[in-house]
N, C-alpha and C. Protein backbone atom coordinates (compact mmCIF):
# COMPACT_ATOMS: atom_id res chain seq x y z
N UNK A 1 12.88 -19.86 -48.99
CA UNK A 1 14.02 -19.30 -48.30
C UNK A 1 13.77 -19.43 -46.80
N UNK A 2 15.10 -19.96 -46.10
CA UNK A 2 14.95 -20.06 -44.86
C UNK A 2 14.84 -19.09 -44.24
N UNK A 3 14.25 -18.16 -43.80
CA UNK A 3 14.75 -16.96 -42.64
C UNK A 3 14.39 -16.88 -41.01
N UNK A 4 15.13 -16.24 -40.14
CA UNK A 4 15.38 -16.21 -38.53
C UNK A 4 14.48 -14.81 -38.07
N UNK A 5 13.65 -14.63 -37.57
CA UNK A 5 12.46 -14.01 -37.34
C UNK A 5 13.27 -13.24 -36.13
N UNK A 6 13.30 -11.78 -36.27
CA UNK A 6 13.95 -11.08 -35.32
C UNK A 6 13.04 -10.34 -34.28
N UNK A 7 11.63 -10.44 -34.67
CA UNK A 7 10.36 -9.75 -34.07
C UNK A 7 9.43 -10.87 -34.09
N UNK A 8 8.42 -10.23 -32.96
CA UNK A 8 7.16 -12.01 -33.68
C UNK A 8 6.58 -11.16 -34.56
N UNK A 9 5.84 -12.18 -35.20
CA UNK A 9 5.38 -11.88 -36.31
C UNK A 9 3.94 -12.70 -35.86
N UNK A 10 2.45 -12.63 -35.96
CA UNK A 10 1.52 -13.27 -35.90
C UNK A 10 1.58 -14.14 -36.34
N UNK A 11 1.57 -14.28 -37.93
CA UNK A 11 0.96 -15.37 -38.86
C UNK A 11 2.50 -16.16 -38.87
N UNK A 12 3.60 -16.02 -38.66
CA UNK A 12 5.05 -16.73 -39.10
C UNK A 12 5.45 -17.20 -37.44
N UNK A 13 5.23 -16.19 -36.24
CA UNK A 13 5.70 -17.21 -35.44
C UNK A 13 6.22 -16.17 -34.41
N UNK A 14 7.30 -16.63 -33.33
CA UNK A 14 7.96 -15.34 -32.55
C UNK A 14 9.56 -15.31 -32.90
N UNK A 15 9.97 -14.30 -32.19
CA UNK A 15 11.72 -13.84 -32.62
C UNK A 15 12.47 -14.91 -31.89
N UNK A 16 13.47 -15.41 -33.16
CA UNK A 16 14.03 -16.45 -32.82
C UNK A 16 13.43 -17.79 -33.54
N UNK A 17 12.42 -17.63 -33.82
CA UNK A 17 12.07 -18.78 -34.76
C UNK A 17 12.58 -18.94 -36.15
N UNK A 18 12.85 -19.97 -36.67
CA UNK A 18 13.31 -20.22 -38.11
C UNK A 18 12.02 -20.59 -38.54
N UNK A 19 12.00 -19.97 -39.81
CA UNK A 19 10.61 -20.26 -41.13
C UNK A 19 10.97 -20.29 -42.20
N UNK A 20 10.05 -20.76 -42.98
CA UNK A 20 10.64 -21.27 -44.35
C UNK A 20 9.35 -19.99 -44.85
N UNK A 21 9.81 -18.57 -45.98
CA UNK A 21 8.81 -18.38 -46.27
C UNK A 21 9.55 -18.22 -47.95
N UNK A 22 8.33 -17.52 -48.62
CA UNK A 22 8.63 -17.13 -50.31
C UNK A 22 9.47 -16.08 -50.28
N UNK A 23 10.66 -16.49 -51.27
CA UNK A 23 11.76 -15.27 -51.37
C UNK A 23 11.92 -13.67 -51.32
N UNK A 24 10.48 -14.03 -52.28
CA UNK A 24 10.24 -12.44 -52.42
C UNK A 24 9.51 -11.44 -50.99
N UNK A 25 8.59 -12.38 -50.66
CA UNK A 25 8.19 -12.05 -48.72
C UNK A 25 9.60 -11.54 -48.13
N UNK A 26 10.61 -12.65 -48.51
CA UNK A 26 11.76 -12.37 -47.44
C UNK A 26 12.28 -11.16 -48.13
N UNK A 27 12.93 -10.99 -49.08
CA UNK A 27 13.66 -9.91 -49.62
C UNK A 27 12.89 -8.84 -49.41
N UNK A 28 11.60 -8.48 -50.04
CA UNK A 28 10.96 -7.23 -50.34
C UNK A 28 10.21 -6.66 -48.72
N UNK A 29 9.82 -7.65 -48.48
CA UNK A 29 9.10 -7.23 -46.52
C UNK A 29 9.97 -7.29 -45.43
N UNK A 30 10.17 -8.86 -45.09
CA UNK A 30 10.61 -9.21 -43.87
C UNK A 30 12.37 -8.36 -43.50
N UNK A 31 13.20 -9.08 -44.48
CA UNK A 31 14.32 -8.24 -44.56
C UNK A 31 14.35 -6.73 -44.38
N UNK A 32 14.12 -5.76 -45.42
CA UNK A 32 14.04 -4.81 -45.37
C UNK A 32 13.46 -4.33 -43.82
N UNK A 33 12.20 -4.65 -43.22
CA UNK A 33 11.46 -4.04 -41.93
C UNK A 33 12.33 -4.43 -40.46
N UNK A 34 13.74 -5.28 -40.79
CA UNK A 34 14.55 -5.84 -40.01
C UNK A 34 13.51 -6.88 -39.16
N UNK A 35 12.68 -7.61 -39.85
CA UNK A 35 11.75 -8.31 -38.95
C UNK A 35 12.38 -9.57 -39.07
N UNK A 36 13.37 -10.26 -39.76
CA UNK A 36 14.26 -10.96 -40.12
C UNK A 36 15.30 -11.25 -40.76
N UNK A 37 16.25 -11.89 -40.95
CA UNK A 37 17.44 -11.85 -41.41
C UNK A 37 17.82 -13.51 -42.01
N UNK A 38 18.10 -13.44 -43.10
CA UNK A 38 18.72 -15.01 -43.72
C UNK A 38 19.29 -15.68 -42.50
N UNK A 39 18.88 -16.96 -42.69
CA UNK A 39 19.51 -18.10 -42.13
C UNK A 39 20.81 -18.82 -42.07
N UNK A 40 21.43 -17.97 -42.18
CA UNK A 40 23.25 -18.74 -42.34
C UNK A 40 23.50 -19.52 -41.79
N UNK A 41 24.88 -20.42 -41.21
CA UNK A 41 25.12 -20.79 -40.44
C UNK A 41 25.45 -19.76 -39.12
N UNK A 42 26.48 -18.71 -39.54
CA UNK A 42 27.20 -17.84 -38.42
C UNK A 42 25.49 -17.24 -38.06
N UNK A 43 24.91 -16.80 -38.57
CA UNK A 43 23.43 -15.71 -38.15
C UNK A 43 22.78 -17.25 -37.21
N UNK A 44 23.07 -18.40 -37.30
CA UNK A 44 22.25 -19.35 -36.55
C UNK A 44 22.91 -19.30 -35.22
N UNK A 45 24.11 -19.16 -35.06
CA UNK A 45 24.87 -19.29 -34.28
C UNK A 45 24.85 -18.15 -32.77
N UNK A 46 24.59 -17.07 -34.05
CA UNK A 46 24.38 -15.66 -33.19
C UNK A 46 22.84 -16.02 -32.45
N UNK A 47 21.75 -16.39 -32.73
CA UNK A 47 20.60 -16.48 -32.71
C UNK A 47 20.52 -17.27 -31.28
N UNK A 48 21.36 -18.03 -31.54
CA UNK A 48 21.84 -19.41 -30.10
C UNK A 48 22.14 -18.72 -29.32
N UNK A 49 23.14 -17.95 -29.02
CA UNK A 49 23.79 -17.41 -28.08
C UNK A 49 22.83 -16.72 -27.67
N UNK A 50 22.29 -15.73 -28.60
CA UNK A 50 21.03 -15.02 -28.01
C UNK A 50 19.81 -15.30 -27.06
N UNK A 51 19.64 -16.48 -27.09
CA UNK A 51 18.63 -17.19 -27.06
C UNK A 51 18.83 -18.13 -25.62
N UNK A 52 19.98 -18.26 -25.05
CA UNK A 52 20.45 -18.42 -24.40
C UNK A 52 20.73 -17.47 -23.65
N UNK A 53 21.15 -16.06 -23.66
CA UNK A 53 21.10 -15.00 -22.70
C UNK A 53 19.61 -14.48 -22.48
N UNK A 54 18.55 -14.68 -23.15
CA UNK A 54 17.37 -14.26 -23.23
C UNK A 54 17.02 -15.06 -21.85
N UNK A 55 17.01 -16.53 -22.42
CA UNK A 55 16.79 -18.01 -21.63
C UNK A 55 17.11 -17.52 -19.75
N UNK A 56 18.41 -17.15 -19.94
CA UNK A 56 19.22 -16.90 -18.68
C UNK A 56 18.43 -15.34 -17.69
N UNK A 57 18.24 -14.86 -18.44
CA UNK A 57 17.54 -13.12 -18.27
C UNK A 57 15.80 -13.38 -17.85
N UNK A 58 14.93 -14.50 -18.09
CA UNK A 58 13.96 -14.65 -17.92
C UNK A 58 14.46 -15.89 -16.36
N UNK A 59 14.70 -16.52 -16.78
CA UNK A 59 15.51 -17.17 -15.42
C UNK A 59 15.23 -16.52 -14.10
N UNK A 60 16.21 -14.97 -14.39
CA UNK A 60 16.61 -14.27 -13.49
C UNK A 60 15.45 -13.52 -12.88
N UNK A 61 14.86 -12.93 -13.53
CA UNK A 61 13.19 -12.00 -13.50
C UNK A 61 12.50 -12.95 -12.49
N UNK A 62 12.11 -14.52 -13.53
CA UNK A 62 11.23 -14.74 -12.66
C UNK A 62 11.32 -14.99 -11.17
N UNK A 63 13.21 -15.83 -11.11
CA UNK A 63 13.27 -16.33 -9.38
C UNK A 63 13.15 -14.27 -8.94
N UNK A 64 13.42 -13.12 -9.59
CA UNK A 64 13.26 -12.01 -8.56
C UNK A 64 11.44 -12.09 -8.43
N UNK A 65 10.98 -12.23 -9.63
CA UNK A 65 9.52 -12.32 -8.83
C UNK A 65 8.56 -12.86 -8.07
N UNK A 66 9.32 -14.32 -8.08
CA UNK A 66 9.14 -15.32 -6.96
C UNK A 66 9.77 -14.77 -5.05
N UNK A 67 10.59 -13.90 -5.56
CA UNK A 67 11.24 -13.91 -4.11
C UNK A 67 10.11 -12.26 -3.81
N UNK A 68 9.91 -11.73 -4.59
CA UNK A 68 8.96 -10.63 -4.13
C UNK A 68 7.39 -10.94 -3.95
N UNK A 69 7.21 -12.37 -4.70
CA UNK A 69 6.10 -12.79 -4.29
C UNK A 69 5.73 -13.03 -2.63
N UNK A 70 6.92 -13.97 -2.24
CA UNK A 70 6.96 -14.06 -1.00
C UNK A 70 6.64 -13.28 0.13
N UNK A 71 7.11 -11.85 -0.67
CA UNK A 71 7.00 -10.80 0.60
C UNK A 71 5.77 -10.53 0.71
N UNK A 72 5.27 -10.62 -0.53
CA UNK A 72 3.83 -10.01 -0.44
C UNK A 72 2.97 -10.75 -0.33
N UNK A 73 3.27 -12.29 -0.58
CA UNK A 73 1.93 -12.89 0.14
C UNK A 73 1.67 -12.99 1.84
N UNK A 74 3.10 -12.41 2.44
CA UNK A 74 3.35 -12.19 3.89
C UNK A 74 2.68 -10.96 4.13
N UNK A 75 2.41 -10.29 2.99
CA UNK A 75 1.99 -8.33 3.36
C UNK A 75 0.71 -8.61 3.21
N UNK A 76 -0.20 -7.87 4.74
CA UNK A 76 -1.49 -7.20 5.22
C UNK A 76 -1.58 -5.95 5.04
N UNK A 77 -2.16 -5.20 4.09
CA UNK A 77 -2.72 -3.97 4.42
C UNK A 77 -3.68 -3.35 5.07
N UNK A 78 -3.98 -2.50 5.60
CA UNK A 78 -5.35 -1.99 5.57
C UNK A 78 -5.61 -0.77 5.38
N UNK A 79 -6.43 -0.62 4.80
CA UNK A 79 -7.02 0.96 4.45
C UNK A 79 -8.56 1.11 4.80
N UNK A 80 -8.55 2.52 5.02
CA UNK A 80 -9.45 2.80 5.47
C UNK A 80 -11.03 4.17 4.75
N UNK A 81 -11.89 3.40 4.97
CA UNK A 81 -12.44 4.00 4.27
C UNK A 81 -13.57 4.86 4.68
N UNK A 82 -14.31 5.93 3.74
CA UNK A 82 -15.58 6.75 4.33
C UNK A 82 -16.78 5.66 4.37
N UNK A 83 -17.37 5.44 5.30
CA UNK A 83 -18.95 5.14 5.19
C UNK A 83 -20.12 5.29 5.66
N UNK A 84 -21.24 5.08 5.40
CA UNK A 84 -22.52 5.98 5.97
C UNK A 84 -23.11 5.43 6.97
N UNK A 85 -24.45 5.79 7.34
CA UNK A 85 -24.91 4.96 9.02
C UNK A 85 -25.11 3.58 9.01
N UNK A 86 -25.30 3.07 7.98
CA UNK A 86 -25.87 1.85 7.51
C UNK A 86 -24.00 1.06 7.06
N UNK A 87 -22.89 1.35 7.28
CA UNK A 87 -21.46 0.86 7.20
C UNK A 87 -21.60 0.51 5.96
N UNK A 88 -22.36 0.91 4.96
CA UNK A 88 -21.94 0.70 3.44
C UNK A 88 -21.01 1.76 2.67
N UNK A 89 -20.20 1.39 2.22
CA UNK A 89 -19.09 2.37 1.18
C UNK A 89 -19.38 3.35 0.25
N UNK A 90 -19.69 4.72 0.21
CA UNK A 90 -20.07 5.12 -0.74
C UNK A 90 -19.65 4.74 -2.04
N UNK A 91 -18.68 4.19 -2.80
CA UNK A 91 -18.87 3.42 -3.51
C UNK A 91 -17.15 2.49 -3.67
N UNK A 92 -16.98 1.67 -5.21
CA UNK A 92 -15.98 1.20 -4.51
C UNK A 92 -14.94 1.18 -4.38
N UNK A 93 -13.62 0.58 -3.77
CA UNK A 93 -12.62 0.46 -3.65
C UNK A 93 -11.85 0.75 -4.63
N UNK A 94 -10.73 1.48 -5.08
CA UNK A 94 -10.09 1.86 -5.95
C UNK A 94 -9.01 1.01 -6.45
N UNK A 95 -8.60 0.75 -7.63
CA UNK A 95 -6.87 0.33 -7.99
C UNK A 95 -6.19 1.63 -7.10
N UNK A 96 -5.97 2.64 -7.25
CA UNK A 96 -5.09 3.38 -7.02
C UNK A 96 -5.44 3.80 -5.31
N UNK A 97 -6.78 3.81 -4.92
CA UNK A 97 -5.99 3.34 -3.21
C UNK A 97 -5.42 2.01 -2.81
N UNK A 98 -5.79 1.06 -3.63
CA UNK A 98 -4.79 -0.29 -3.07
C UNK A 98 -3.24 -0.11 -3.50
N UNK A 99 -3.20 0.48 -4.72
CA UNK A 99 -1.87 0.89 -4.85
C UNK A 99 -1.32 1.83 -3.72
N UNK A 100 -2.35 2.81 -3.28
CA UNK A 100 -1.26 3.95 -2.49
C UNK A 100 -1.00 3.18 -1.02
N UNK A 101 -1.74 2.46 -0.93
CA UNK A 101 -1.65 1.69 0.48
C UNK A 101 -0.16 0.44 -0.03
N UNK A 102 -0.04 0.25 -0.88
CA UNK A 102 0.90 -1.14 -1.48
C UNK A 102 2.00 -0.37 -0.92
N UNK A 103 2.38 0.79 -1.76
CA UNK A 103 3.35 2.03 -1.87
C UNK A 103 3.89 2.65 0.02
N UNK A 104 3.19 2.63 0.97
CA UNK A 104 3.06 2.73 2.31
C UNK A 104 4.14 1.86 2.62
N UNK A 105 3.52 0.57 1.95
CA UNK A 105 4.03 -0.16 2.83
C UNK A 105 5.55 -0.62 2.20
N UNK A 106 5.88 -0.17 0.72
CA UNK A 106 7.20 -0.45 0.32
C UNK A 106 7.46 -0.85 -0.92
N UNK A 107 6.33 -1.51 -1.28
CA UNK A 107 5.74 -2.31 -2.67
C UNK A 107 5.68 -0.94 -3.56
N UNK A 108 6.40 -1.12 -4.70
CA UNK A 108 5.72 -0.32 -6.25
C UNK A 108 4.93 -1.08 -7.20
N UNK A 109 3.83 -1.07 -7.24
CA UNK A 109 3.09 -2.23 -8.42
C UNK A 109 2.78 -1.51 -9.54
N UNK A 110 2.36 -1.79 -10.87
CA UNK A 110 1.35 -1.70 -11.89
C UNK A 110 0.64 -1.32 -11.65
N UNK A 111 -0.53 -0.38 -12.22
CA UNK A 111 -1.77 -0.85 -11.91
C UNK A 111 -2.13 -1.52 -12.27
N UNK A 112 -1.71 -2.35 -13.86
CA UNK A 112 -2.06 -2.93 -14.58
C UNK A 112 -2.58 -4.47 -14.03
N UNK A 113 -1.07 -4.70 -13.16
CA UNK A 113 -0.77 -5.81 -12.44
C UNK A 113 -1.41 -6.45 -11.37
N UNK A 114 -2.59 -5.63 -10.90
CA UNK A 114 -3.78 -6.28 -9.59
C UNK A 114 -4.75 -7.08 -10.61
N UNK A 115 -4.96 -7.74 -9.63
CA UNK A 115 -6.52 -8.64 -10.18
C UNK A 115 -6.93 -8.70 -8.89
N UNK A 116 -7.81 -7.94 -9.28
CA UNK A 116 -9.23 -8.01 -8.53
C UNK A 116 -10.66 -8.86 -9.03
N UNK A 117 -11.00 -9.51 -8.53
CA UNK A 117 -11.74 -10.60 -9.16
C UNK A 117 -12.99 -10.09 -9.01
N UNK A 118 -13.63 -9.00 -8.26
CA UNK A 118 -15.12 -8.67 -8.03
C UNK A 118 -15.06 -7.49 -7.28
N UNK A 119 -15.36 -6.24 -7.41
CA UNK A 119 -15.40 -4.46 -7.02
C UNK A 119 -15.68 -4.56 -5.72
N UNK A 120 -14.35 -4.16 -4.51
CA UNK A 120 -14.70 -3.95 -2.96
C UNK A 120 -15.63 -2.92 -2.89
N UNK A 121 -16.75 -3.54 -2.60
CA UNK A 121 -17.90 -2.56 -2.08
C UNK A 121 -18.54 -2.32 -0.48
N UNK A 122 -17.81 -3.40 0.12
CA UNK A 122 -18.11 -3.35 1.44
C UNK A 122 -16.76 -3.71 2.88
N UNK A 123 -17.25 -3.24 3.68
CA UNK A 123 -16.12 -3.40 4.84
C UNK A 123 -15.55 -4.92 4.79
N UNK A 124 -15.08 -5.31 5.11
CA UNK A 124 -13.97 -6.51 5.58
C UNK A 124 -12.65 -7.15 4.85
N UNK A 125 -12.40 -8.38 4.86
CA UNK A 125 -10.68 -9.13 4.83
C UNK A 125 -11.33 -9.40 3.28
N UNK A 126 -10.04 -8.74 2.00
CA UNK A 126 -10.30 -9.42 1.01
C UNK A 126 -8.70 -9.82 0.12
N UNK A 127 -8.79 -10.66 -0.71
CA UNK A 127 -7.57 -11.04 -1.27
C UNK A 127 -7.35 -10.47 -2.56
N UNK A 128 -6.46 -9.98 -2.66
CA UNK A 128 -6.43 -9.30 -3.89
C UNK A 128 -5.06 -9.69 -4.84
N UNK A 129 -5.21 -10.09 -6.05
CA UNK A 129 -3.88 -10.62 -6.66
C UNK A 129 -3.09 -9.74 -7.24
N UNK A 130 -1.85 -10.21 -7.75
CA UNK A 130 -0.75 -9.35 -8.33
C UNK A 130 0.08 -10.12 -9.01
N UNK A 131 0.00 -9.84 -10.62
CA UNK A 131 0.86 -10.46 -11.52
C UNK A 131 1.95 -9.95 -11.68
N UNK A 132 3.34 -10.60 -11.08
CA UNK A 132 4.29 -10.31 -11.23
C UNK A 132 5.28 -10.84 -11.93
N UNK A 133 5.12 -11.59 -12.84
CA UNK A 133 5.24 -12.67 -14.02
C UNK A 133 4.52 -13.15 -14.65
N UNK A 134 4.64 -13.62 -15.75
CA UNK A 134 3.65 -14.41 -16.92
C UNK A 134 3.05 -15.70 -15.73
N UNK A 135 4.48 -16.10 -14.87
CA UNK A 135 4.18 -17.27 -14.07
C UNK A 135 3.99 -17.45 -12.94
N UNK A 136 4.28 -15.62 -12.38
CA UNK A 136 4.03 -15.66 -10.54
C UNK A 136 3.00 -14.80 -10.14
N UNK A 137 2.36 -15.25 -9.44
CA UNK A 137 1.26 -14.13 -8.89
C UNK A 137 1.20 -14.63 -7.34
N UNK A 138 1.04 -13.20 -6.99
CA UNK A 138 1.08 -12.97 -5.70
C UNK A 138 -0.09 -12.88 -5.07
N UNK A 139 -0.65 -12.71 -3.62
CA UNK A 139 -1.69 -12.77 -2.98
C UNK A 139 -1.45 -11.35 -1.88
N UNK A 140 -2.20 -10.67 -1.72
CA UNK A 140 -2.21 -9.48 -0.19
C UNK A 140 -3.41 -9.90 0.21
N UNK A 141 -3.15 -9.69 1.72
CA UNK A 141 -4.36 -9.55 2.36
C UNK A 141 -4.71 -8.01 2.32
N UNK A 142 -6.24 -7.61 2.20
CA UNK A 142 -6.61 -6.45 2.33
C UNK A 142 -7.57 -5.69 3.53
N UNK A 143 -7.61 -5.37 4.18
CA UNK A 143 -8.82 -4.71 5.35
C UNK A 143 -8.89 -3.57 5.35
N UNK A 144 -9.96 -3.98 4.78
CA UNK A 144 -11.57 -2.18 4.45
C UNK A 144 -11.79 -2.12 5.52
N UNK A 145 -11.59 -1.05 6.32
CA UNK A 145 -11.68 -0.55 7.45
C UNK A 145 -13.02 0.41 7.68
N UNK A 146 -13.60 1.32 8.45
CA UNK A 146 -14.22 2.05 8.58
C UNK A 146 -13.44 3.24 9.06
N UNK A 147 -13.23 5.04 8.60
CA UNK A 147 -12.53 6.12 9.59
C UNK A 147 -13.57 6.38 10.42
C-alpha cells in the first residue's frame, strides 16, 4: 500500500514523502497515529499544494535570516569583565553574558543558537557564531574587556 507520510518517520522517511509500506503497518499503526494517510489522487494533490507553501515559508525564513545575518556580522560588542592582577578572568565567559550583551544591543538570540568554538578565558577580540538557519550563520565581533 502506497501511503503519504504526514510526520517523519526515521526508518520510512520525512512528511510529505510517498512509501510503499505493508497494509497492515498502514491500517493498524501509521493511519490510526495520523502519521499518514492513503495515497489518492485528491490526498496527492493536497500534499503538492502543501509542499509548495512549506517550499515558499522556508524561502521566506531563510532570506529573513540572511538579512539579520547581515546586521550582525556588522555588530561589535563588548563586554566587560572582572579580573585579577595578573589580567586573567576568573573564569569563563558565559552564553548568557554574550546573550545579555546581544540583547543591549537589539539582537534576541537562542542560547541554543551561539557557537562558540573554544571557552573565552582571557581578555581580547573574539568571533563568536550564530545559527540562524539550517543555512545561515552569522559572525559578532566580541571584546573582553577589563572593569
Amino acid at each position: 500500500m502506497e501511503v503519504i507520510l504526514s510526520k517523519d518517520i526515521g526508518s520510512l522517511g520525512k512528511a510529505g514523502d510517498i512509501v510503499k509500506v505493508k497494509d497492515g503497518y498502514a491500517r493498524n499503526f501509521l493511519i490510526p497515529q495520523k502519521a499518514a494517510f492513503v495515497a489518492t489522487p485528491s490526498n496527492l494533490k493536497k500534499i503538492e499544494n502543501q509542499q509548495k507553501k512549506m517550499q515558499a515559508e522556508k524561502e521566506q525564513k531563510k532570506q529573513e535570516a540572511m538579512e539579520l545575518a547581515e546586521k550582525l556580522n556588522k555588530t561589535s560588542c563588548t563586554l566587560s569583565v572582572e579580573v585579577n592582577d595578573l589580567e586573567k578572568l576568573y573564569g569563563a565567559v558565559s552564553e548568557t553574558e554574550i546573550l545579555k550583551v546581544l540583547e543591549v544591543e537589539g539582537f534576541t538570540i537562542d542560547k541554543h543558537d551561539l557557537i562558540i568554538e573554544k571557552p573565552i578565558e582571557e581578555l581580547g577580540i573574539f568571533e563568536v557564531g550564530i545559527k540562524l538557519h539550517p543555512e545561515v550563520t552569522a559572525k559578532i565581533r566580541l571584546w573582553v574587556t577589563k572593569k
